[in-house]
C-alpha atoms as a PDB file:
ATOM      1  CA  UNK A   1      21.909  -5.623   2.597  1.00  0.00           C
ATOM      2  CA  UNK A   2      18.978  -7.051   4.514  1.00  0.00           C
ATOM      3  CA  UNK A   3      18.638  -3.696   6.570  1.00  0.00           C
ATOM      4  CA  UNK A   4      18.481  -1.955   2.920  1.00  0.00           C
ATOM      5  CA  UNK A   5      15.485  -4.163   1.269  1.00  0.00           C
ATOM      6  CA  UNK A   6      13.238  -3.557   4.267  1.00  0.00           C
ATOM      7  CA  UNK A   7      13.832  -0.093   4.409  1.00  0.00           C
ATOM      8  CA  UNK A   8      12.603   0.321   0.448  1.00  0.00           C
ATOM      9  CA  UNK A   9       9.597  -1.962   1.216  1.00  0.00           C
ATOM     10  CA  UNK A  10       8.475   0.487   3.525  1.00  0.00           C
ATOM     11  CA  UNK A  11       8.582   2.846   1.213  1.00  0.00           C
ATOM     12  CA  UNK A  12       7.106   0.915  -1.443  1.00  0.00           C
ATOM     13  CA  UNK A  13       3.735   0.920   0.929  1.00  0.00           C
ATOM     14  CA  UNK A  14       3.481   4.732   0.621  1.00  0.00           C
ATOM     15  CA  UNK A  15       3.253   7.322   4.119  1.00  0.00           C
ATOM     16  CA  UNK A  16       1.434   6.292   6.960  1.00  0.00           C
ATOM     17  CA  UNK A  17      -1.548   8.196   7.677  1.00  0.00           C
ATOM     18  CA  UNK A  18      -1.548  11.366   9.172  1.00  0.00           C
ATOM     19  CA  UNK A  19      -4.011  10.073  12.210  1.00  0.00           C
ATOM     20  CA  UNK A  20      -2.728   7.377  12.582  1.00  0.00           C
ATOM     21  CA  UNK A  21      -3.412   3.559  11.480  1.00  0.00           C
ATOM     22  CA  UNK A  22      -6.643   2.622   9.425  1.00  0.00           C
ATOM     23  CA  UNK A  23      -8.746   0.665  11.415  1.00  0.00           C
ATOM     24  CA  UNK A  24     -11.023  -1.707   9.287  1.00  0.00           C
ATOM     25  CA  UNK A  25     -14.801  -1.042  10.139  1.00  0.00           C
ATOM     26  CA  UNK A  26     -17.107  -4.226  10.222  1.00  0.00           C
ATOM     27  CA  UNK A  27     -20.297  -3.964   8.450  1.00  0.00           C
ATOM     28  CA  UNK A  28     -22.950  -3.878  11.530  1.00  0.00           C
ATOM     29  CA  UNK A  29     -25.444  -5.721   9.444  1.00  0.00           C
ATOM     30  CA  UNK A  30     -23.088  -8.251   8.539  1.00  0.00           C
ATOM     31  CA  UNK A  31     -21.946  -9.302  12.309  1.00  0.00           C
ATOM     32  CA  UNK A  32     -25.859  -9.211  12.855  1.00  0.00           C
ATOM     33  CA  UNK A  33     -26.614 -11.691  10.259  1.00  0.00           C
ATOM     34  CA  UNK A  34     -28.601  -9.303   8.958  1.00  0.00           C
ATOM     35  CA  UNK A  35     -30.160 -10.891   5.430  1.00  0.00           C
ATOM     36  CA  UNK A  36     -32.636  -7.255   4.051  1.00  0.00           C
ATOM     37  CA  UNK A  37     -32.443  -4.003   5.583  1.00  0.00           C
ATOM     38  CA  UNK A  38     -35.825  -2.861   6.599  1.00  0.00           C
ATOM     39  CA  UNK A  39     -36.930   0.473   5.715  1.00  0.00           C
ATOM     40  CA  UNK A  40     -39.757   0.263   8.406  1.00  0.00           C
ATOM     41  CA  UNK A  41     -37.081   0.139  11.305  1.00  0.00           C
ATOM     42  CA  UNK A  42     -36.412   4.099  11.475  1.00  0.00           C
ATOM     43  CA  UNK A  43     -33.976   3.911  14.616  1.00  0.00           C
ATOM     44  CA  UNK A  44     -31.464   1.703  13.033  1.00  0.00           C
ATOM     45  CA  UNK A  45     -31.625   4.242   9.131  1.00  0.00           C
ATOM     46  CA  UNK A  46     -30.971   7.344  11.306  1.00  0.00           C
ATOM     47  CA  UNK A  47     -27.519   5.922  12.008  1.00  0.00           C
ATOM     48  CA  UNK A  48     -27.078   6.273   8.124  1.00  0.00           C
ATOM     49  CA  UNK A  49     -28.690   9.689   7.737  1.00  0.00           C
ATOM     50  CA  UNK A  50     -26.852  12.954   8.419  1.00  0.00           C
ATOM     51  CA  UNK A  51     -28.330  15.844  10.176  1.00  0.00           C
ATOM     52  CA  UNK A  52     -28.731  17.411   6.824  1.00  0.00           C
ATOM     53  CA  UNK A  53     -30.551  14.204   5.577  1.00  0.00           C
ATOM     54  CA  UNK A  54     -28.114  13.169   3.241  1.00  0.00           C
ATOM     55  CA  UNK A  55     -27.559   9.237   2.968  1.00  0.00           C
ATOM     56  CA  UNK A  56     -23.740   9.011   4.548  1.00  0.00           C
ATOM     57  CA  UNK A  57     -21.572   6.755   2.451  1.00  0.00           C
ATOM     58  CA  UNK A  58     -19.899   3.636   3.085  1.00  0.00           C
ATOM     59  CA  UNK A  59     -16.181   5.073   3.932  1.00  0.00           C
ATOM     60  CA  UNK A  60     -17.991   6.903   6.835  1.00  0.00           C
ATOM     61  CA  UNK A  61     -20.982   3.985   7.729  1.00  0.00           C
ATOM     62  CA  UNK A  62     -18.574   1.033   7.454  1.00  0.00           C
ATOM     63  CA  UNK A  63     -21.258  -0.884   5.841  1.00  0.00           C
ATOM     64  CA  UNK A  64     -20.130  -3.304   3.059  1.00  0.00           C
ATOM     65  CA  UNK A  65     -21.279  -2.880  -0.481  1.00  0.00           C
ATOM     66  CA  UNK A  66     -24.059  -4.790  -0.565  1.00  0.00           C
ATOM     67  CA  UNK A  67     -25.410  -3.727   2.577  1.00  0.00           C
ATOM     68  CA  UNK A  68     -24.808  -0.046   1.738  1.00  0.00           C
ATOM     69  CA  UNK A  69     -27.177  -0.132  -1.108  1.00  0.00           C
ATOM     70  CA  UNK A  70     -29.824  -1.899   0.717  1.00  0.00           C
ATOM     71  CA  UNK A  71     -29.867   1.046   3.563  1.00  0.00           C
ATOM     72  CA  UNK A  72     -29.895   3.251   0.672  1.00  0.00           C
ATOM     73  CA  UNK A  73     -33.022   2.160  -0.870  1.00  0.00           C
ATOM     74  CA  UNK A  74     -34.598   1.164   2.162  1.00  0.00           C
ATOM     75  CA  UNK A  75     -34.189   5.126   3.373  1.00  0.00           C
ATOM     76  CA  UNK A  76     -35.768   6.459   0.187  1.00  0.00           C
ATOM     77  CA  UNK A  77     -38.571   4.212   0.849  1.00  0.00           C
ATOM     78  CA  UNK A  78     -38.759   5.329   4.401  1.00  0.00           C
ATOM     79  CA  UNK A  79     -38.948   9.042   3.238  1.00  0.00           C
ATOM     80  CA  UNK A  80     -41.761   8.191   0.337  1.00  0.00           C
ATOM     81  CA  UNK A  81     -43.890   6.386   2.956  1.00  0.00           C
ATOM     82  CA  UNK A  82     -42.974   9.940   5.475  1.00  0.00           C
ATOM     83  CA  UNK A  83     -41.263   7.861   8.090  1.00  0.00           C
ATOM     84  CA  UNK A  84     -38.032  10.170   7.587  1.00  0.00           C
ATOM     85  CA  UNK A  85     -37.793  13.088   6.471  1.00  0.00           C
ATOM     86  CA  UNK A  86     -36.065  14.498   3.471  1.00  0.00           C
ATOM     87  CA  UNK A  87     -34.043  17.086   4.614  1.00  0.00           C
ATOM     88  CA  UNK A  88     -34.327  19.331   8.110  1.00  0.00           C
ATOM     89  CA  UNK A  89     -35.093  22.930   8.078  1.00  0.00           C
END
């Protein structure tokens, strides 16, 4: 009976995935105490930039939410003020 109930709680939690376990990503800013993102340091926003110049999004950063939107807006302000650019040729 016992051996039955843990079998259908597995499959209550749906397939593992196909590559394996998820690992949880850590916000960077958050383990750095990081308060505002600032769109003047160009080195750290390339790490949320593709090669393409599209922002990348949080599932693929690991930033949290509110972090996230900060890089966001502090890479449009780095492109008005031509410190990034807005797409590559």
């Amino acid at each position: 009976m016992a051996q039955r109930d843990q079998r259908q709680q597995q499959r209550k939690g749906g397939r593992p995935a196909p590559g394996g376990p998820i690992r949880k990503r850590n916000c960077y800013f958050c383990r750095e105490k990081v308060e505002e993102v600032d769109y003047k340091n160009i080195n750290q926003l390339r790490r949320y930039v593709s090669e393409k110049g599209k922002i990348r999004s949080r599932r693929i950063t690991g930033a949290c939410r509110r972090h996230q939107r900060q890089v966001a807006l502090a890479v449009k302000r780095a492109r008005e003020v031509a410190l990034l650019p807005y797409s590559t040729n």
